[in-house]
Protein backbone atom coordinates (compact mmCIF):
# COMPACT_ATOMS: atom_id res chain seq x y z
CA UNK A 1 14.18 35.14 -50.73
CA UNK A 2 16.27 37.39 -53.06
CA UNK A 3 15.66 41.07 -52.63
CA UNK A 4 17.73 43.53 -54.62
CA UNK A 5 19.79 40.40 -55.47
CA UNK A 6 20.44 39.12 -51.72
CA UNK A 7 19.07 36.20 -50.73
CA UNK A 8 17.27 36.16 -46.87
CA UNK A 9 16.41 33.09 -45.29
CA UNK A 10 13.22 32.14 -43.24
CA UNK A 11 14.70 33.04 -40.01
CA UNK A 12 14.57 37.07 -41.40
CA UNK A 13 11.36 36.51 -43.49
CA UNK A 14 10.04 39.27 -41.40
CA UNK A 15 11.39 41.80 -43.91
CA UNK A 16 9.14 40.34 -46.50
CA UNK A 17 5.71 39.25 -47.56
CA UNK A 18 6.42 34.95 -46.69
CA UNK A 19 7.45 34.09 -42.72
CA UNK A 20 7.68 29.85 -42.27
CA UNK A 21 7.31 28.54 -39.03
CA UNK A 22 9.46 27.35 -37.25
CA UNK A 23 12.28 29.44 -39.00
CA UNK A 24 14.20 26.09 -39.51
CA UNK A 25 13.95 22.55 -39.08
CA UNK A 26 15.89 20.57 -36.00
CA UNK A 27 15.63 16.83 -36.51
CA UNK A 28 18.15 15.47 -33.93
CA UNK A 29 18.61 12.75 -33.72
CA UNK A 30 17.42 9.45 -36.08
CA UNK A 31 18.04 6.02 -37.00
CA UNK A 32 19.44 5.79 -40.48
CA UNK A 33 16.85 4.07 -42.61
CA UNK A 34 13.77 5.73 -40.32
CA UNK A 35 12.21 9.02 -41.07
CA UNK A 36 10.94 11.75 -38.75
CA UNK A 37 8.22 13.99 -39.90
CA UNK A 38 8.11 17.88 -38.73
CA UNK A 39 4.89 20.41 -39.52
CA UNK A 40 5.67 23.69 -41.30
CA UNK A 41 3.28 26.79 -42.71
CA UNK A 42 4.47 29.59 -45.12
CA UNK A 43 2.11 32.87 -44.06
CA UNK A 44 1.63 35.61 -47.20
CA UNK A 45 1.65 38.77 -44.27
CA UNK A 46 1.92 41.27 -47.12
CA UNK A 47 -1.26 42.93 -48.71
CA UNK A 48 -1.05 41.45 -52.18
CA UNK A 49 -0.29 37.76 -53.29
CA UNK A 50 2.50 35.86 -54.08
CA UNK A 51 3.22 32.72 -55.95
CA UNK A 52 5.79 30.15 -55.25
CA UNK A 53 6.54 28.76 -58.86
CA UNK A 54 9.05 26.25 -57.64
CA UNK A 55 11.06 24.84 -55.18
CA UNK A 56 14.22 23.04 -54.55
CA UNK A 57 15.61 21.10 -51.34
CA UNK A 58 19.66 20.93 -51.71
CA UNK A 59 19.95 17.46 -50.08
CA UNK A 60 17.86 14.56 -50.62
CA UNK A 61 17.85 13.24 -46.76
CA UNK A 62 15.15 15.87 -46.47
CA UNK A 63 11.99 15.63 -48.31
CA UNK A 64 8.99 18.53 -48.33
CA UNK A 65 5.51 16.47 -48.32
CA UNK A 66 2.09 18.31 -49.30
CA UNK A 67 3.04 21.29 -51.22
CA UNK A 68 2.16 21.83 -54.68
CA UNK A 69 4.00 23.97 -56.89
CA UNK A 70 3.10 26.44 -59.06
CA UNK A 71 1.04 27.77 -55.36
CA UNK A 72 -0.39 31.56 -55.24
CA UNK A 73 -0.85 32.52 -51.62
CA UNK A 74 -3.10 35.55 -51.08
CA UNK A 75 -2.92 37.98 -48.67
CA UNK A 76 -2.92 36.85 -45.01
CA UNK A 77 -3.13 33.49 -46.56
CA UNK A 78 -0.90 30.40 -44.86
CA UNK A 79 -0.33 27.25 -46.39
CA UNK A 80 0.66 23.88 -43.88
CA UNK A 81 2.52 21.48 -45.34
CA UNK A 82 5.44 19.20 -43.76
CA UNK A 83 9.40 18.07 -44.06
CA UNK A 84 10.59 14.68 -43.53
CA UNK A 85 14.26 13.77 -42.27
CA UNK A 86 15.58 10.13 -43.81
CA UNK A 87 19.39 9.99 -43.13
CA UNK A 88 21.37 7.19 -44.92
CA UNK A 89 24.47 7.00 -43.40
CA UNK A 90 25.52 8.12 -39.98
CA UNK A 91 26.47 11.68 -39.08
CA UNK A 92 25.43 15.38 -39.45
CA UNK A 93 23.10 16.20 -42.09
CA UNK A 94 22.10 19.69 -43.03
CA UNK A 95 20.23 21.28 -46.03
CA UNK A 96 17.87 23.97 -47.55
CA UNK A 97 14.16 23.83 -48.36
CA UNK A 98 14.30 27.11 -51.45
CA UNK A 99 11.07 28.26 -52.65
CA UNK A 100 11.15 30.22 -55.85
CA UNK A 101 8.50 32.73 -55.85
CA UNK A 102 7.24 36.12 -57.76
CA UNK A 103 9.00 38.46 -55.26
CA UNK A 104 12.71 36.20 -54.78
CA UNK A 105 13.74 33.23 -53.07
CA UNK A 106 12.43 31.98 -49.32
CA UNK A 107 15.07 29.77 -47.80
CA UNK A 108 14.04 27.43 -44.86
CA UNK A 109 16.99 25.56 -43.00
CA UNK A 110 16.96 21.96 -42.12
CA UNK A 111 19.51 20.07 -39.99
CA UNK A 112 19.50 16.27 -38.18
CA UNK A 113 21.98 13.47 -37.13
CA UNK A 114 21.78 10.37 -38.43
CA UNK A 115 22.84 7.53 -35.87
CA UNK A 116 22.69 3.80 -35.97
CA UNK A 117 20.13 1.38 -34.65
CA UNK A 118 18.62 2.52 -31.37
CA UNK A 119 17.74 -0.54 -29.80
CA UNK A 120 14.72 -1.09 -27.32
CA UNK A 121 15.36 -1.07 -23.34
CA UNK A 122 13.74 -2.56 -20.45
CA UNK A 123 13.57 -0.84 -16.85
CA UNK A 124 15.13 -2.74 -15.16
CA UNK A 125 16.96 -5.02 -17.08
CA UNK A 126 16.03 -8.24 -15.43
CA UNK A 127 13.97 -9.37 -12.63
CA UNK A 128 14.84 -11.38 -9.52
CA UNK A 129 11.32 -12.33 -7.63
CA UNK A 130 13.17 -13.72 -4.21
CA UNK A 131 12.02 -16.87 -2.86
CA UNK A 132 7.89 -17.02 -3.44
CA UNK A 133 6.24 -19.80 -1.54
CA UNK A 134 4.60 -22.90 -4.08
CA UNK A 135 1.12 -21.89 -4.57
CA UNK A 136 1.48 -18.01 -4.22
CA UNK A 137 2.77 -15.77 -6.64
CA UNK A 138 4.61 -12.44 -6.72
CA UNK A 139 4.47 -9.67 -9.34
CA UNK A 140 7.13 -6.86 -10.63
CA UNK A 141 6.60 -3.93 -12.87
CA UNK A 142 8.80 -3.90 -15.99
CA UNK A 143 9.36 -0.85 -18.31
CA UNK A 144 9.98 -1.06 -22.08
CA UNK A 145 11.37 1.80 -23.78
CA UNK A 146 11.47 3.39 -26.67
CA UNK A 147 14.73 5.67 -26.61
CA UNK A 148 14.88 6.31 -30.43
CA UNK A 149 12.76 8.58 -32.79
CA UNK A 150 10.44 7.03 -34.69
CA UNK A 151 7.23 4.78 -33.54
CA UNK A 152 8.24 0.95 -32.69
CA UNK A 153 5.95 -1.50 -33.04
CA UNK A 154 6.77 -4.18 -30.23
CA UNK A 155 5.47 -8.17 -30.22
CA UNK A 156 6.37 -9.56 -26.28
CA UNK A 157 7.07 -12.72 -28.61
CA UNK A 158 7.85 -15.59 -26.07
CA UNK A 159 7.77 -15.19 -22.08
CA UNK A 160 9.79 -18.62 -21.55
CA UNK A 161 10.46 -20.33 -18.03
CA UNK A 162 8.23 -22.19 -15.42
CA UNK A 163 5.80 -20.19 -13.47
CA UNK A 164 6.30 -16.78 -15.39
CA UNK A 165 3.70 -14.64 -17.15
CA UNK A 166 2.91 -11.32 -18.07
CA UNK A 167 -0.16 -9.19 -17.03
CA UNK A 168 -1.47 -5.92 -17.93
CA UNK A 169 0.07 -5.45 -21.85
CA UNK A 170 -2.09 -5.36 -24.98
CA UNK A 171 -0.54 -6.65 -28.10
CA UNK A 172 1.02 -5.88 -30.41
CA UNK A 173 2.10 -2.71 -28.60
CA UNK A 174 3.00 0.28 -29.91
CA UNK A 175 6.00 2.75 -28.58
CA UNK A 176 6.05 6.33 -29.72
CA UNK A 177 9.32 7.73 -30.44
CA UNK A 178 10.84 8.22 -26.73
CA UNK A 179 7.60 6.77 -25.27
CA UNK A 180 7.94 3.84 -22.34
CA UNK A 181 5.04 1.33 -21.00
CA UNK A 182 4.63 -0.68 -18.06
CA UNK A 183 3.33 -4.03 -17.46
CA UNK A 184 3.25 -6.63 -14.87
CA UNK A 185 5.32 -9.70 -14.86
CA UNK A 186 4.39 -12.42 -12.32
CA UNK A 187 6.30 -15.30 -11.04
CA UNK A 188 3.80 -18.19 -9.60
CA UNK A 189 6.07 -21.59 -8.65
CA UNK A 190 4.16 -24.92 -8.82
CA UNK A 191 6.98 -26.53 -7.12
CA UNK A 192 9.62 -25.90 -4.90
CA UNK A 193 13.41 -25.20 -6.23
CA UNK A 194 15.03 -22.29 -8.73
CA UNK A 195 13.46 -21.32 -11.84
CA UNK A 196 14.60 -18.91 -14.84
CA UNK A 197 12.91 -17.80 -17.75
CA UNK A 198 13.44 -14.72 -20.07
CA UNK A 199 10.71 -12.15 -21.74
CA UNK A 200 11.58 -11.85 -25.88
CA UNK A 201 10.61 -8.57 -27.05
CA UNK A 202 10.95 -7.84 -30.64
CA UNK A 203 10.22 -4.90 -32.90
CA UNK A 204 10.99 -5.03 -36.90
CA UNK A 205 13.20 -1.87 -37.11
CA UNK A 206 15.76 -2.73 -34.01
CA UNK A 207 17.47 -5.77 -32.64
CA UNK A 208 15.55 -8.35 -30.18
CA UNK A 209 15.70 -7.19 -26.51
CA UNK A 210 15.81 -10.67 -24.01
CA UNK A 211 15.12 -10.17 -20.46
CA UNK A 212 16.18 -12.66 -18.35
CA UNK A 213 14.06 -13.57 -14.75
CA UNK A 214 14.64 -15.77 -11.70
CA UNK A 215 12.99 -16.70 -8.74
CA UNK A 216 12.74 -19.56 -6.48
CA UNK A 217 10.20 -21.39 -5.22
CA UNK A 218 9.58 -22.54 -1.71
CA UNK A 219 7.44 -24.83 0.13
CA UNK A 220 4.59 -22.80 1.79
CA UNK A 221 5.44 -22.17 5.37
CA UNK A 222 2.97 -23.41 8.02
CA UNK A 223 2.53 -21.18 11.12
CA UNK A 224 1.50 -23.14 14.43
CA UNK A 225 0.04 -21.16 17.49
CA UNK A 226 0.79 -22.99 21.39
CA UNK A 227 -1.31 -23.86 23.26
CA UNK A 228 -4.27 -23.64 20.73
CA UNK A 229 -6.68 -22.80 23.41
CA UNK A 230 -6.08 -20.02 26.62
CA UNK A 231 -8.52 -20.51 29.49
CA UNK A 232 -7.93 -17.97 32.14
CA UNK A 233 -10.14 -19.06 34.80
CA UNK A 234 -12.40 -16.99 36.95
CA UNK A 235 -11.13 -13.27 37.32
CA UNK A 236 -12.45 -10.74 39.44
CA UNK A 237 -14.23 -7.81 37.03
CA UNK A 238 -12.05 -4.80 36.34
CA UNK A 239 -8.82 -7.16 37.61
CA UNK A 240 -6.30 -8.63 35.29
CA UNK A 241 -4.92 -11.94 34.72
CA UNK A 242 -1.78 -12.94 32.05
CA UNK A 243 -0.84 -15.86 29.89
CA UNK A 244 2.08 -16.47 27.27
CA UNK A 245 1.56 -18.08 24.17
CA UNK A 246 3.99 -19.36 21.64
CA UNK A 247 3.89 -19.38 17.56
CA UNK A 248 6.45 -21.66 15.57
CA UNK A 249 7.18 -21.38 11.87
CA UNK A 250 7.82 -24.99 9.67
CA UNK A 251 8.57 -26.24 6.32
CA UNK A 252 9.51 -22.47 5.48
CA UNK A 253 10.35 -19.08 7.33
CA UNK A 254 6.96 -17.19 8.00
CA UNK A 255 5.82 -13.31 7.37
CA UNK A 256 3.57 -12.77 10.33
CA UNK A 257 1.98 -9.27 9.09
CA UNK A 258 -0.74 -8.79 11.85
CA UNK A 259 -3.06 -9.86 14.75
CA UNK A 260 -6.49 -9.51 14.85
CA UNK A 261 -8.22 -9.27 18.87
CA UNK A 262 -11.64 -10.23 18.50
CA UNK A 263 -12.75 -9.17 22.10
CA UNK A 264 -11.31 -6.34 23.73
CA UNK A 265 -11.40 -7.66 27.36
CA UNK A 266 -8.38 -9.54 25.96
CA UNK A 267 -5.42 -7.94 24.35
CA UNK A 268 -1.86 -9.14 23.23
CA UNK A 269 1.44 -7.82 23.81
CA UNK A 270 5.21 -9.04 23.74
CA UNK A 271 5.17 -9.25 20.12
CA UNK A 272 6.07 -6.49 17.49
CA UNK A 273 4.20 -7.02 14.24
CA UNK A 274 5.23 -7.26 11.21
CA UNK A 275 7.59 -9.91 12.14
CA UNK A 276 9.31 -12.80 10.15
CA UNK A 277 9.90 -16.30 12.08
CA UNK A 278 12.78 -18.22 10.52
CA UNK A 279 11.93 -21.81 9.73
CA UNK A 280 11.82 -24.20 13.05
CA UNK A 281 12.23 -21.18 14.79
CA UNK A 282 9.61 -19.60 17.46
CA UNK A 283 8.47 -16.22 19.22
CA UNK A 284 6.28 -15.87 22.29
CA UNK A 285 3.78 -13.78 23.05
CA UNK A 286 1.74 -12.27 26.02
CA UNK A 287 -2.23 -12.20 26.27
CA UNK A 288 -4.22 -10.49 28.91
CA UNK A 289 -8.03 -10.96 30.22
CA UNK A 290 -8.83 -8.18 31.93
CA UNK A 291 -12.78 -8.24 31.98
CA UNK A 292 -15.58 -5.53 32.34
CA UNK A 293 -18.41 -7.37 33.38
CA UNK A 294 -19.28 -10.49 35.33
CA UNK A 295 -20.15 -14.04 33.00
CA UNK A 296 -18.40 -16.27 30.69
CA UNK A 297 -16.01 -14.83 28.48
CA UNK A 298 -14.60 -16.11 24.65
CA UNK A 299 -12.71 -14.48 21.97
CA UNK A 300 -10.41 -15.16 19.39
CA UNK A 301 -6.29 -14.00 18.74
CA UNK A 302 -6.17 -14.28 14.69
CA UNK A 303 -2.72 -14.14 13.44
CA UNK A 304 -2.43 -13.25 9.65
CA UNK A 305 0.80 -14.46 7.60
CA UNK A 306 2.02 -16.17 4.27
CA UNK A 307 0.96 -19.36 5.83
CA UNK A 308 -0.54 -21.68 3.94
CA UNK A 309 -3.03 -21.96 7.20
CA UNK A 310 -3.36 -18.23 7.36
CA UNK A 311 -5.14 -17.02 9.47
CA UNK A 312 -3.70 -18.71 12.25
CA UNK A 313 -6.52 -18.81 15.28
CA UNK A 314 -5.76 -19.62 19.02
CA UNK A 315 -9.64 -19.68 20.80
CA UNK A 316 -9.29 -17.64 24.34
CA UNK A 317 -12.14 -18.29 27.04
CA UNK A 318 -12.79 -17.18 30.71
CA UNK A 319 -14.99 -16.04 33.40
CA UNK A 320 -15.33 -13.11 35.86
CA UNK A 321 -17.56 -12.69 38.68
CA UNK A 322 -18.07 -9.27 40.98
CA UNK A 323 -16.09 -9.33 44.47
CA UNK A 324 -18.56 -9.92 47.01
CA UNK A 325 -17.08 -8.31 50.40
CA UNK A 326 -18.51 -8.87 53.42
CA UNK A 327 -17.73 -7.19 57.30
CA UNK A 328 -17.09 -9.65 60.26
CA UNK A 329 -18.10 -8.00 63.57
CA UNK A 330 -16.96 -9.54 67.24
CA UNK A 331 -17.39 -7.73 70.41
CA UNK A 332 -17.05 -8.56 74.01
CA UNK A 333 -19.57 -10.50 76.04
CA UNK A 334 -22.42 -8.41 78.65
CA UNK A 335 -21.37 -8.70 81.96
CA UNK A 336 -25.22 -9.55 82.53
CA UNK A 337 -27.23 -12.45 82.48
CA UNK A 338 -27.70 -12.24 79.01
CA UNK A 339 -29.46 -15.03 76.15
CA UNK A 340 -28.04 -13.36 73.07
CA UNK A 341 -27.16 -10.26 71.02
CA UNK A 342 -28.51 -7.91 68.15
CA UNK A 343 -26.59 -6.67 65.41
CA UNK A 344 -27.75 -2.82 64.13
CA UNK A 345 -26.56 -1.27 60.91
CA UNK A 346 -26.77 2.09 59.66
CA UNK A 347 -25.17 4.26 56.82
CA UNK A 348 -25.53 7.07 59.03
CA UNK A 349 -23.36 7.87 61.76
CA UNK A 350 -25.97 8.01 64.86
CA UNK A 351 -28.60 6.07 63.15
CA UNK A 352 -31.17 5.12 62.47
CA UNK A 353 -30.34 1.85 62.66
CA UNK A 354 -32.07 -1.28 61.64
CA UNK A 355 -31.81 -4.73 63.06
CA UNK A 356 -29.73 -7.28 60.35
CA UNK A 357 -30.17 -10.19 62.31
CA UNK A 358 -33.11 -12.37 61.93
CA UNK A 359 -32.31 -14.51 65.05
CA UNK A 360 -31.14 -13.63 68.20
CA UNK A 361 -27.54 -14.29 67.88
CA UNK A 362 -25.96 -15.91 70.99
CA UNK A 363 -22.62 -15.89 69.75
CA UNK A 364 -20.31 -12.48 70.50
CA UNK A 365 -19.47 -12.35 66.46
CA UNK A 366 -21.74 -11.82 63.23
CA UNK A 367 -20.66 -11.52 59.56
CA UNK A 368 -22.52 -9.04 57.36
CA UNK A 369 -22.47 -10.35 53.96
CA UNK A 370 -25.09 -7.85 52.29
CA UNK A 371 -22.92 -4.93 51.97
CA UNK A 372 -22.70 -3.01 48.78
CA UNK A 373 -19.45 -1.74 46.95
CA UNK A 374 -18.05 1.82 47.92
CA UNK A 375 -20.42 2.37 50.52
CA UNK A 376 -19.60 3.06 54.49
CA UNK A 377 -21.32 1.13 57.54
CA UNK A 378 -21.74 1.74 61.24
CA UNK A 379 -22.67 -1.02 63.35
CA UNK A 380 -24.03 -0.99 66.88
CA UNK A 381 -24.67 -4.63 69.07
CA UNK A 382 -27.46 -4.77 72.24
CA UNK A 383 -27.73 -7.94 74.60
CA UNK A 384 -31.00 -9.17 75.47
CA UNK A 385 -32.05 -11.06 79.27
CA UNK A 386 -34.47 -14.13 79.70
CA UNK A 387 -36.90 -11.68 79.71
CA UNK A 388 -36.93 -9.75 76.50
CA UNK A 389 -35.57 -7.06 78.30
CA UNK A 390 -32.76 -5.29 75.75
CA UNK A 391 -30.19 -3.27 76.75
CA UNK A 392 -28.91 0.36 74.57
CA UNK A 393 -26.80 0.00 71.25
CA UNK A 394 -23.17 -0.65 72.18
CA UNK A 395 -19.95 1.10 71.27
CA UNK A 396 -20.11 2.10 67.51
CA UNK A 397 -18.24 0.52 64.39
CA UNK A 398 -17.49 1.65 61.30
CA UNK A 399 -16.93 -0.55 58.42
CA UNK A 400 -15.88 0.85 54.75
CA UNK A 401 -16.52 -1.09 51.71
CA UNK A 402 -14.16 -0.48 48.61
């Protein structure tokens, strides 16, 4: 603005009745040919009115958009209106927005680089899916950027190769200046051996971005478990008993991700999951049946992979019965005429005891085979004559039962 015949920019409109903001105009950087659009206002702060009669912008990369001239702004009032930046060549570009009004001349800045053709990027710039086994399929994130600044609008024109596709992308799509967007490409062979392919991606303002994939394909591995079936026999309850097992990867190497118990009397060890089996190659394994109650027992070892045949199932069976224990007593024979013996039992040192024999036992030895787990006996013998006549108990025994 010109006051007393010196003329103040926007950045020191302060002084006077019009302020812009911003100040001035930064651009930065933008593709010659493109245009980027900034918002500006011109506030009246004074107490009376003031009309901008003209204005005047000193180079014609910038252009002002929405603002009539001859404009009265009253007091307090702010008018919004915007610049736009459209270099032509490349290179530094700076010029002056002057409005003419009542009270002098209100100068806004404007500055920008014009550069060539920012082209579109992808993150990363190819992709490499590994080996995939036929039938499966594997999928990788891929980024598309927009480095310049103005709004691309991008076609994913062609996705060509065997097996690829993209997921997860709406078009066409549209990139904001220094925007990015991520999709999903996905790789599924139909047949073993090595593909390629490459994504097109095209937008009208900047050169075509091609990027290129590979992947092979591989026959799907097949995961055998040995032997198919564990049967561990009869075990005594609450002791163990161990057998190996074996599993063999063919046609292709094998993932082996995890193992699913389906009984927990049995458990598996001597294997650290995940694990991968190289193809005609094997690992054994250790399973245990260490059961908690008496009957038949079954479960099943599931192993999960990238089989074709996944899960992998070997069927495990057995049976546990309770320990029976049982006391064998033998003493020395009566010096008397005697027919046969009695056996006495108590749980109580010094009785009282009760007779366990049903029959006069005319042998000098008796097993007990109704004793109970954890519990302590004391036995006690007598000899009966040929006439009933039966002598006192005999020298105690004590028996403990585990």
């Amino acid at each position: 603005m010109t006051l007393l015949g010196i003329s103040v920019p926007c950045a020191y409109a302060s002084r006077t009745q019009l302020i812009c903001n911003p100040r001035s105009l930064g651009f930065g950087k933008v593709v010659t040919g493109q245009t980027l659009t900034l918002p500006v206002s011109v506030t009246n702060t004074g107490s009376f009115s003031v009309t901008v009669s003209s204005l005047t912008v000193t180079n014609a990369a910038f252009t002002v958009n929405d603002f009539t001239v001859p404009q009265t702004l009253t007091a307090g009032q702010s008018v919004q209106f915007s610049v736009s930046f459209s270099p032509a060549t490349v290179g530094n570009v700076s010029g002056t927005v002057e409005f003419s009004t009542s009270i002098g001349t209100l100068n806004l800045p404007a500055s920008g680089r014009g550069v060539n053709n920012w082209p579109l990027t992808a993150s990363p710039a190819g992709l490499n899916f590994g080996t995939v086994a036929v039938g499966g399929s594997s999928t990788l994130p891929l980024t598309i950027n927009n480095p310049g600044t103005t709004s691309q609008t991008v076609s994913i024109g062609k996705v060509s190769g065997t097996g690829f596709s993209v997921t997860g992308v709406t078009l066409p799509l549209i990139l904001a200046a220094g925007q990015s967007f991520t999709f999903g490409v996905t790789f599924a062979p139909l047949s073993a051996g090595a593909f390629s392919g490459s994504i097109l991606a095209t937008s009208p303002s900047t050169p075509a971005l091609i990027i290129p994939l590979s992947g092979t394909g591989a026959t799907a591995g097949q995961l055998t478990v040995t032997p198919p079936t564990i049967n561990f026999g009869n075990v005594t309850v609450g002791q163990s008993s161990s057998q190996g097992g074996q599993l063999t990867a063919s046609n292709s190497s094998v993932n082996v991700s995890s193992a699913i118990m389906s009984n927990p009397m049995f458990a598996l060890s001597g294997i650290s999951l995940p694990v991968t089996i190289a193809v005609g190659q094997s690992i054994n394994f250790t399973v245990t049946f260490t059961p908690t109650n008496a009957g038949t027992i079954s479960g099943t070892l599931s192993f999960v992979s990238n089989a074709v045949n996944s899960p992998t199932v070997q069927s495990l069976t057995g049976s546990a019965s309770v320990m029976q224990y049982s006391v064998n007593l033998r003493w020395n024979p009566s010096t008397s005429q005697v027919v046969g013996y009695n056996v006495y039992r108590s749980t109580q040192s010094g009785g009282p005891y009760a007779m366990i024999n049903s029959v006069l036992d005319q042998n000098t030895a008796y097993t007990d085979s109704t004793v109970a787990d954890g519990q302590t006996y004391y036995y006690a013998t007598t000899a009966v004559n040929s006439d009933g006549q039966e002598s006192g108990y005999s020298n105690l025994s004590q028996a403990v039962i585990p």
